[in-house]
C-alpha atoms as a PDB file:
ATOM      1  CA  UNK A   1    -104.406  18.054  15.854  1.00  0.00           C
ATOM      2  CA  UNK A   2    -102.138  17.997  12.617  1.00  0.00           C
ATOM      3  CA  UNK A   3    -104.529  20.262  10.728  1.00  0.00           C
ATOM      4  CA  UNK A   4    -104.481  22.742  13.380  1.00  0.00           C
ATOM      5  CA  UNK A   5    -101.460  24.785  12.120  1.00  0.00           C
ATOM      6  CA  UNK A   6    -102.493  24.924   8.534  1.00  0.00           C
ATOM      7  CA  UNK A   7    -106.049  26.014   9.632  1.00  0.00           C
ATOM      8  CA  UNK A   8    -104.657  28.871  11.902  1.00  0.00           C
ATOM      9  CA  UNK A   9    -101.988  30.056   9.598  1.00  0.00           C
ATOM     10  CA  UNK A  10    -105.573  30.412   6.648  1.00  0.00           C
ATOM     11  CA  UNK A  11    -107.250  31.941   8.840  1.00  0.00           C
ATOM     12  CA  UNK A  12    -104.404  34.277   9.564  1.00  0.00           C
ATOM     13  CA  UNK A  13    -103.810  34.865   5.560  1.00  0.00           C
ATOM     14  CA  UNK A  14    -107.534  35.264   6.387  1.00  0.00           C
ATOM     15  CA  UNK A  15    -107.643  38.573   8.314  1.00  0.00           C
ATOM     16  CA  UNK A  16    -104.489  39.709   6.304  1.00  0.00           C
ATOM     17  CA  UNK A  17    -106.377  39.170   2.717  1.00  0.00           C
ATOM     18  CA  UNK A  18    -109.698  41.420   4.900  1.00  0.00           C
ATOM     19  CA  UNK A  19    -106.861  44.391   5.561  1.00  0.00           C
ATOM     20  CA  UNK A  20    -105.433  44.441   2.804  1.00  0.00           C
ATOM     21  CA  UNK A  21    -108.435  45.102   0.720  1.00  0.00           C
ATOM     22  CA  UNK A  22    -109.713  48.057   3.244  1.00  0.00           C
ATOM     23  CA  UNK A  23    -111.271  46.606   6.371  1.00  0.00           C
ATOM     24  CA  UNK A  24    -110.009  48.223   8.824  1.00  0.00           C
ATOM     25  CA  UNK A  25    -112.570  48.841  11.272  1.00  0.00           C
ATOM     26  CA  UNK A  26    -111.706  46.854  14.224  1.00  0.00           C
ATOM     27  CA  UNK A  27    -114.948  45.515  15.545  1.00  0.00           C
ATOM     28  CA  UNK A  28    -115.665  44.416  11.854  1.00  0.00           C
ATOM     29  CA  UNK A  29    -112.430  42.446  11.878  1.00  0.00           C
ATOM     30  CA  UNK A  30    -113.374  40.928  15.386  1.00  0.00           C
ATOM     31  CA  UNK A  31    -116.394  39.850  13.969  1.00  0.00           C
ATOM     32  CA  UNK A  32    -115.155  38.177  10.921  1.00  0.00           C
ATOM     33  CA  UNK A  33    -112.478  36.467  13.374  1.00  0.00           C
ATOM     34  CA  UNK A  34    -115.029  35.255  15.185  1.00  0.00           C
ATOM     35  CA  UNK A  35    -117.030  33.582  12.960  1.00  0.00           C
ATOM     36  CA  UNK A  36    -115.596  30.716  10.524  1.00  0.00           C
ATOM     37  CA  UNK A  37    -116.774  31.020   7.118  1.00  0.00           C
ATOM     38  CA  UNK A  38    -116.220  26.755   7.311  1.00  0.00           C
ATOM     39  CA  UNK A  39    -119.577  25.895   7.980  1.00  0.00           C
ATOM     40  CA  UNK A  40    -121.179  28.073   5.502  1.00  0.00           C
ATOM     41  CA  UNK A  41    -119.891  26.591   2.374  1.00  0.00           C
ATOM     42  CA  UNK A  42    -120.212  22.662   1.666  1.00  0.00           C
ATOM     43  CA  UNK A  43    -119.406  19.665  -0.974  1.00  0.00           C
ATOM     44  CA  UNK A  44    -116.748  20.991  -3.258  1.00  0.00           C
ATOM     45  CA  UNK A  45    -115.821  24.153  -2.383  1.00  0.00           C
ATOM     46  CA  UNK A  46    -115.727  23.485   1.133  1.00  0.00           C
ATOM     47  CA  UNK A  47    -111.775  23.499   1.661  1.00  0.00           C
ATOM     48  CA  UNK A  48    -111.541  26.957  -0.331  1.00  0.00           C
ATOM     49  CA  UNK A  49    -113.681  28.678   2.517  1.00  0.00           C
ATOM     50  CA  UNK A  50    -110.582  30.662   4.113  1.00  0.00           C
ATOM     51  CA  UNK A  51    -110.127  32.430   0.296  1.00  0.00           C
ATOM     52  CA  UNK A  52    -110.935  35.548  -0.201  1.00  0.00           C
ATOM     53  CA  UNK A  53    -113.392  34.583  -3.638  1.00  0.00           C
ATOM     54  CA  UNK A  54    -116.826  34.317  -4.186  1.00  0.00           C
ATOM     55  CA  UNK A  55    -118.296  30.536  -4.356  1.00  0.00           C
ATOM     56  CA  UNK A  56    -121.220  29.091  -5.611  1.00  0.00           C
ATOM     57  CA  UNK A  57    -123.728  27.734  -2.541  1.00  0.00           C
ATOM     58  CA  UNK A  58    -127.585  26.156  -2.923  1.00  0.00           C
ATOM     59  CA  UNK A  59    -130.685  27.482  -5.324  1.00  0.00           C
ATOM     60  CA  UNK A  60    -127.426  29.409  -7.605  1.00  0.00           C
ATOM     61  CA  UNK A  61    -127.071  31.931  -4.874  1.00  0.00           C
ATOM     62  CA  UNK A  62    -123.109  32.654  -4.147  1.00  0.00           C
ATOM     63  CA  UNK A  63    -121.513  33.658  -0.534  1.00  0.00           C
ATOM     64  CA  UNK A  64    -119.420  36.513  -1.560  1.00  0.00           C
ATOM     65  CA  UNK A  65    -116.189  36.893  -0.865  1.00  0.00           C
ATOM     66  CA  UNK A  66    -115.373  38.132   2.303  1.00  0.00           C
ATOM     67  CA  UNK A  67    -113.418  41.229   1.720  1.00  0.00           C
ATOM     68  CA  UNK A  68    -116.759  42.675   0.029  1.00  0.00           C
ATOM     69  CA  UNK A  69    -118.589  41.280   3.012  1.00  0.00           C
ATOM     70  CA  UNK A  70    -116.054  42.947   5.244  1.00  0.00           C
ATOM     71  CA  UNK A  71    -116.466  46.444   3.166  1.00  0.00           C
ATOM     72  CA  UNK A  72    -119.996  46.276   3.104  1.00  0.00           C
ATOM     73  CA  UNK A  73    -120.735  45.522   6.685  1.00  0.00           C
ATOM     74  CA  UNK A  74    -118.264  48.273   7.721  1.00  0.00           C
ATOM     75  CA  UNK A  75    -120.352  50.376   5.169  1.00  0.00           C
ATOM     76  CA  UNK A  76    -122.985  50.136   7.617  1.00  0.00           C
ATOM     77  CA  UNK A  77    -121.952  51.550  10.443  1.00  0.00           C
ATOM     78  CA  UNK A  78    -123.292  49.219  12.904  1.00  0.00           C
ATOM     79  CA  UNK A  79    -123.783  50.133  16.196  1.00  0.00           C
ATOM     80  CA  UNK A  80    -124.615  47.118  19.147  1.00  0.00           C
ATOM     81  CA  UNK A  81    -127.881  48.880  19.462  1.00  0.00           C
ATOM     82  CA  UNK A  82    -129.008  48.920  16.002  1.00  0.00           C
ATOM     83  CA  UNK A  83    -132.047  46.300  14.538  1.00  0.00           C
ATOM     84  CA  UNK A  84    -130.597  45.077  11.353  1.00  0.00           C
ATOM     85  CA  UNK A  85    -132.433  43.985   8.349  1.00  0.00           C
ATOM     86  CA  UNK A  86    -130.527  41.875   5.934  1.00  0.00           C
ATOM     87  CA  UNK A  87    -132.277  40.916   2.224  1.00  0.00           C
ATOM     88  CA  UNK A  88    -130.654  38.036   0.651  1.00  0.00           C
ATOM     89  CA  UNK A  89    -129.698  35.648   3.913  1.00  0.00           C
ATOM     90  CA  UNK A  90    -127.998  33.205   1.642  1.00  0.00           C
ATOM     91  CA  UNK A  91    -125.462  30.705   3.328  1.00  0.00           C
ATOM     92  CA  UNK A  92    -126.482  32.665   6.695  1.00  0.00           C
ATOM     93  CA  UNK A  93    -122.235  34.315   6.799  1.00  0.00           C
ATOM     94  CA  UNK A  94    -123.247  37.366   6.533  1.00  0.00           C
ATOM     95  CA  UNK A  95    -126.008  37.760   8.906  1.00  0.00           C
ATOM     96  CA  UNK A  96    -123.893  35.741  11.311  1.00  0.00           C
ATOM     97  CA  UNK A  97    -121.157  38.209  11.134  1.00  0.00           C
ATOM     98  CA  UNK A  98    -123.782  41.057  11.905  1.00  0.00           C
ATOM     99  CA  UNK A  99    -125.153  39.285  14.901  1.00  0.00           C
ATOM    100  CA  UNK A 100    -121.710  39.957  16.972  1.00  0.00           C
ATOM    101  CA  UNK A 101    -122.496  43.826  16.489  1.00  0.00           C
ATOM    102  CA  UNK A 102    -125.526  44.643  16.649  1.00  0.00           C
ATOM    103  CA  UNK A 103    -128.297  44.236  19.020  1.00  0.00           C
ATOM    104  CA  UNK A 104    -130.961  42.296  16.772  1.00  0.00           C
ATOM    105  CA  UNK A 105    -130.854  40.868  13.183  1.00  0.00           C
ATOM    106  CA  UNK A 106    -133.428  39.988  10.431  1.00  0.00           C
ATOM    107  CA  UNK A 107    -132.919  38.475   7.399  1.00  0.00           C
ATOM    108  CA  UNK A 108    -135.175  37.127   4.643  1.00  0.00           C
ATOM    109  CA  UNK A 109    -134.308  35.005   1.726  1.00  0.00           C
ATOM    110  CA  UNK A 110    -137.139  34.111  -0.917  1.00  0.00           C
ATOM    111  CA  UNK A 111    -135.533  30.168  -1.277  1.00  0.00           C
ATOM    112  CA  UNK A 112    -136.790  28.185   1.613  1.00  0.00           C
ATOM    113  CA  UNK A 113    -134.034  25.679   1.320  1.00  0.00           C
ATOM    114  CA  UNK A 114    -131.683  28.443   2.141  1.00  0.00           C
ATOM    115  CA  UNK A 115    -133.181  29.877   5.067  1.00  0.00           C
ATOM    116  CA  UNK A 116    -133.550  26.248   6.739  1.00  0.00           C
ATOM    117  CA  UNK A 117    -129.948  25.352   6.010  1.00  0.00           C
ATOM    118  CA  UNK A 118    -128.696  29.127   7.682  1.00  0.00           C
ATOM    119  CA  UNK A 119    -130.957  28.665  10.726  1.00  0.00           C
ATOM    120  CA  UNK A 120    -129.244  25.523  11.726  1.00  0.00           C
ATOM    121  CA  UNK A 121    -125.729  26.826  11.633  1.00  0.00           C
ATOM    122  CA  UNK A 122    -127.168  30.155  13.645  1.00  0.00           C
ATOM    123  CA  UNK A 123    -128.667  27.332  16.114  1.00  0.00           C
ATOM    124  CA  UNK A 124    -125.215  25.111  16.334  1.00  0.00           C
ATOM    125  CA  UNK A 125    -123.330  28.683  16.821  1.00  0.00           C
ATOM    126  CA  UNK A 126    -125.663  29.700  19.333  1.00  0.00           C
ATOM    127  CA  UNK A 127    -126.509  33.062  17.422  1.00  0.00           C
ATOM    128  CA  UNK A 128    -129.633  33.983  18.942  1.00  0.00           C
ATOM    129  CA  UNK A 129    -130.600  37.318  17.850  1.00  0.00           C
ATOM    130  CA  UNK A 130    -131.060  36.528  14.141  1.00  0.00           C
ATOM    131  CA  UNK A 131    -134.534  36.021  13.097  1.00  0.00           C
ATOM    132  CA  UNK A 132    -134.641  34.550   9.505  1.00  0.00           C
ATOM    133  CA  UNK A 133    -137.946  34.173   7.252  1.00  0.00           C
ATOM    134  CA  UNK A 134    -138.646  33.099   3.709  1.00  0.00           C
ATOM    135  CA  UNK A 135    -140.087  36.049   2.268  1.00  0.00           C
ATOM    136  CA  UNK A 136    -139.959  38.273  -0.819  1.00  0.00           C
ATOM    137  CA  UNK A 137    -137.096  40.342   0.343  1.00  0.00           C
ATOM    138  CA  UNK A 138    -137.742  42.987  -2.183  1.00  0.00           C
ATOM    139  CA  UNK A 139    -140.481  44.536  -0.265  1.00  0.00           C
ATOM    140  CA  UNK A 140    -138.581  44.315   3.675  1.00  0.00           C
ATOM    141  CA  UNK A 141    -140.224  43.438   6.049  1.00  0.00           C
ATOM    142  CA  UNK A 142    -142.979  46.020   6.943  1.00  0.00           C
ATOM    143  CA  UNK A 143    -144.061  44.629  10.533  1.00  0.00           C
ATOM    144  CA  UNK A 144    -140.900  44.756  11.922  1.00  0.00           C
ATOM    145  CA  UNK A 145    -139.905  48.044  10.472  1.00  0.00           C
ATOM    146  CA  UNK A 146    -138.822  50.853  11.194  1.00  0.00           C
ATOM    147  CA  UNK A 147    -134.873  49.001  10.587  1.00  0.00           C
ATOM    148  CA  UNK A 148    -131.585  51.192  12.026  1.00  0.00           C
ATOM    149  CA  UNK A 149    -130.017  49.695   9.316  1.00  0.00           C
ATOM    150  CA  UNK A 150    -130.355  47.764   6.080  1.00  0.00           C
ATOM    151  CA  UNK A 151    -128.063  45.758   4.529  1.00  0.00           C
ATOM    152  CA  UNK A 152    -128.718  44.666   0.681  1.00  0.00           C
ATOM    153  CA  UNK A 153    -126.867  41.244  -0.330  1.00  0.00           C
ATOM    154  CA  UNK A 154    -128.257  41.154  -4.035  1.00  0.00           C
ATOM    155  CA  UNK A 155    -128.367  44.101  -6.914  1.00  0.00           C
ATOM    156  CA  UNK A 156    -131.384  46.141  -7.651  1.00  0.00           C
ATOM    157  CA  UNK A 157    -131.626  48.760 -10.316  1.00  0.00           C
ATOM    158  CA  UNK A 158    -132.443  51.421  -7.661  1.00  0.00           C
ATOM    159  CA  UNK A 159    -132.507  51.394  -3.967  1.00  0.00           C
ATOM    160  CA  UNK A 160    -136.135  50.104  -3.389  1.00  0.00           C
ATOM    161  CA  UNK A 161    -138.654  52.085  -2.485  1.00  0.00           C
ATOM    162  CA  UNK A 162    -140.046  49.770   0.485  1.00  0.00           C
ATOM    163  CA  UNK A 163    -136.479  49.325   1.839  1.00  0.00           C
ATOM    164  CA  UNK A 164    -136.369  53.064   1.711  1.00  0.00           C
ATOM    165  CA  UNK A 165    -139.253  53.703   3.342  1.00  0.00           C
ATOM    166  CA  UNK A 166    -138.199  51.121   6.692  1.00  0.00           C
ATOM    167  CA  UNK A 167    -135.436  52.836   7.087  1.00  0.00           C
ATOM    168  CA  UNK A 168    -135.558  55.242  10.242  1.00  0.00           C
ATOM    169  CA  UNK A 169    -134.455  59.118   9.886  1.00  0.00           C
ATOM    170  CA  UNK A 170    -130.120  58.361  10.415  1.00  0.00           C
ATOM    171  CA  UNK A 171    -130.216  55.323   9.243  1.00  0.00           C
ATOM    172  CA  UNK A 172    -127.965  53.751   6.537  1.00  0.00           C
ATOM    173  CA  UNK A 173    -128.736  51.288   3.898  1.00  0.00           C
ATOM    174  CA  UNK A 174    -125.593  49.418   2.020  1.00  0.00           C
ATOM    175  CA  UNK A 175    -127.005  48.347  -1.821  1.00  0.00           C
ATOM    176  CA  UNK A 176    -125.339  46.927  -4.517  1.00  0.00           C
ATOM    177  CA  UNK A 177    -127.089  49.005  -7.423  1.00  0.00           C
ATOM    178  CA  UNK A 178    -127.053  48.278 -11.204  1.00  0.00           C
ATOM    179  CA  UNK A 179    -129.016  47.609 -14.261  1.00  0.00           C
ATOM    180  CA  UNK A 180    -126.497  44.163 -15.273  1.00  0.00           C
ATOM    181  CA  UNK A 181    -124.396  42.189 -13.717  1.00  0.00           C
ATOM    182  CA  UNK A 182    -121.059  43.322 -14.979  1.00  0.00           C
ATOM    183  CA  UNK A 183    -122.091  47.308 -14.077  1.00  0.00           C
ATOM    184  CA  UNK A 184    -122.908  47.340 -10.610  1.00  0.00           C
ATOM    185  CA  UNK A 185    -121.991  49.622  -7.889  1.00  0.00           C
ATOM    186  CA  UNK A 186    -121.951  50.025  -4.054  1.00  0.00           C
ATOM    187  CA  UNK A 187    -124.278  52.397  -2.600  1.00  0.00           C
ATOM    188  CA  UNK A 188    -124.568  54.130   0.708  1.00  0.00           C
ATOM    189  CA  UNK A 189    -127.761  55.717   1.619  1.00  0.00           C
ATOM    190  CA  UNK A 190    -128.500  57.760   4.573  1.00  0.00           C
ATOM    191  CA  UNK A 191    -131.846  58.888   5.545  1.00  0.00           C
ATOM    192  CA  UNK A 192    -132.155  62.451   7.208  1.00  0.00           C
ATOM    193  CA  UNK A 193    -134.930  64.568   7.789  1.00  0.00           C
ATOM    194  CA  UNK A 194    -134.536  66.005   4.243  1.00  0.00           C
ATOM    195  CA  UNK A 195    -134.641  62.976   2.556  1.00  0.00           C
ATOM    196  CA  UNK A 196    -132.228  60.701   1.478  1.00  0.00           C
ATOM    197  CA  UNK A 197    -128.222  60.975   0.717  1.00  0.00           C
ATOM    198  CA  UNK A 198    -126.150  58.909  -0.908  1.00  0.00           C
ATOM    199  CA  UNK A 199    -122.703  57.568  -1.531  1.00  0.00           C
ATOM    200  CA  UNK A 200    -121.105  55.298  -4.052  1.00  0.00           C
ATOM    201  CA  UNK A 201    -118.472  53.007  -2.585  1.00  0.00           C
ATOM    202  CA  UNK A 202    -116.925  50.807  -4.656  1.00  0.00           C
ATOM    203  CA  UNK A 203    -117.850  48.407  -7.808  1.00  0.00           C
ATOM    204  CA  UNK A 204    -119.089  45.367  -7.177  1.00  0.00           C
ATOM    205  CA  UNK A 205    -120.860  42.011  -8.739  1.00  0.00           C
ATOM    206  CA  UNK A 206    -123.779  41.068  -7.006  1.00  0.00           C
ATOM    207  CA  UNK A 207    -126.836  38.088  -8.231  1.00  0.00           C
ATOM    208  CA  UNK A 208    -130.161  40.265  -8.882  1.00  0.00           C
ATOM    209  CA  UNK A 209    -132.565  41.211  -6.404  1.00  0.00           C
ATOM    210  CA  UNK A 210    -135.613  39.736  -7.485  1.00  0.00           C
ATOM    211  CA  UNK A 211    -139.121  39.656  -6.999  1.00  0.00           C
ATOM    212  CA  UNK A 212    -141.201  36.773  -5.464  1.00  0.00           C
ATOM    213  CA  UNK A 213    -140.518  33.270  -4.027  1.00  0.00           C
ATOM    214  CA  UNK A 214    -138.208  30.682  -4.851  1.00  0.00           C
ATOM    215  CA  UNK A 215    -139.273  27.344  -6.861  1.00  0.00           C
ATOM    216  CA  UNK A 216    -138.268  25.525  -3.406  1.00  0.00           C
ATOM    217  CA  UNK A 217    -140.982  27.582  -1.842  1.00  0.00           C
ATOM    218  CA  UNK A 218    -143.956  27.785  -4.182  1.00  0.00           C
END
């Protein structure tokens, strides 16, 4: 009981720390309410999960910080009907957080170790409309396809073409795009009967998105 103030008054600093940076959108905030960023970070870092940083997690992945995961997902557009691909699953927060808004989620992560660690914490929430695979993420996830919307949790020089081309006429893709690590930048893409548009967002510092399995998985 004495650690429930000082929890609730974080998690209030929390939310503020979200709005404060630009998330506005209401169901986005709901979401983020909803679902502690606690059990997705362990060992050392563990009691700085209510800060609004970056932290290191398993196979030198990060969870990013949850303003950027608050301006990305609301970059998306999500709608409760929408099947969601996610490509980088990582500590599982973000594909969590996408679970409470939209109707079905899949996310891939090439590291094996990850996935398995992110599918227990959807199973102890009770999150049952995320589907997560170990899989080269870089290339979607073609039998499932086409995706309402795509979210991209690692930094490719371009928008791939295979996530492009899963992507259903109106949907939106949210990529972190950039040729180094310190020169990245937010991209919205929106597929129309045309072809594609796009916006830039914001910059941001993402790990690379790269090709093949993890050495946990080969």
């Amino acid at each position: 009981m004495s650690d429930a103030g000082p929890i609730a008054e974080r998690k209030m600093q929390f939310l503020y720390a979200l709005r404060s940076k630009g998330v506005t959108d209401s169901r986005v905030l709901s979401a983020m309410e909803a679902i502690d960023r606690g059990p997705f970070i362990r060992g050392y870092f563990a009691d700085r999960a209510y800060e609004d940083m970056p932290l290191p997690i398993a196979c030198g992945q990060t969870i990013s910080q949850p303003s950027v995961v608050g301006l990305m997902t609301q970059a998306l557009k999500v709608s409760a009907r929408d099947k969601v691909l996610e490509v980088g699953t990582g500590s599982g927060y973000q594909a969590a957080i996408l679970s409470l808004l939209a109707r079905r989620i899949y996310t891939v992560d090439r590291h094996k170790r990850l996935v398995s660690e992110a599918n227990k914490i959807f199973r102890t929430l009770d999150l049952n409309n995320i589907t997560a695979f170990t899989a080269d993420g870089s290339f979607g996830l073609p039998d499932q396809a086409p995706f309402d919307r795509i979210l991209v949790t690692a930094a490719a020089e371009d928008p791939p073409g295979p996530l492009l081309a899963q992507l259903k006429i109106g949907g939106i893709m949210v990529v972190p795009v950039g040729q180094s690590d310190a020169v990245q930048s937010l991209i919205r893409v929106t597929r129309t009967h045309r072809g594609f548009d796009y916006d830039e967002l914001r910059p941001v510092r993402f790990v690379p998105l790269v090709e093949g399995l993890g050495r946990d998985t080969v």
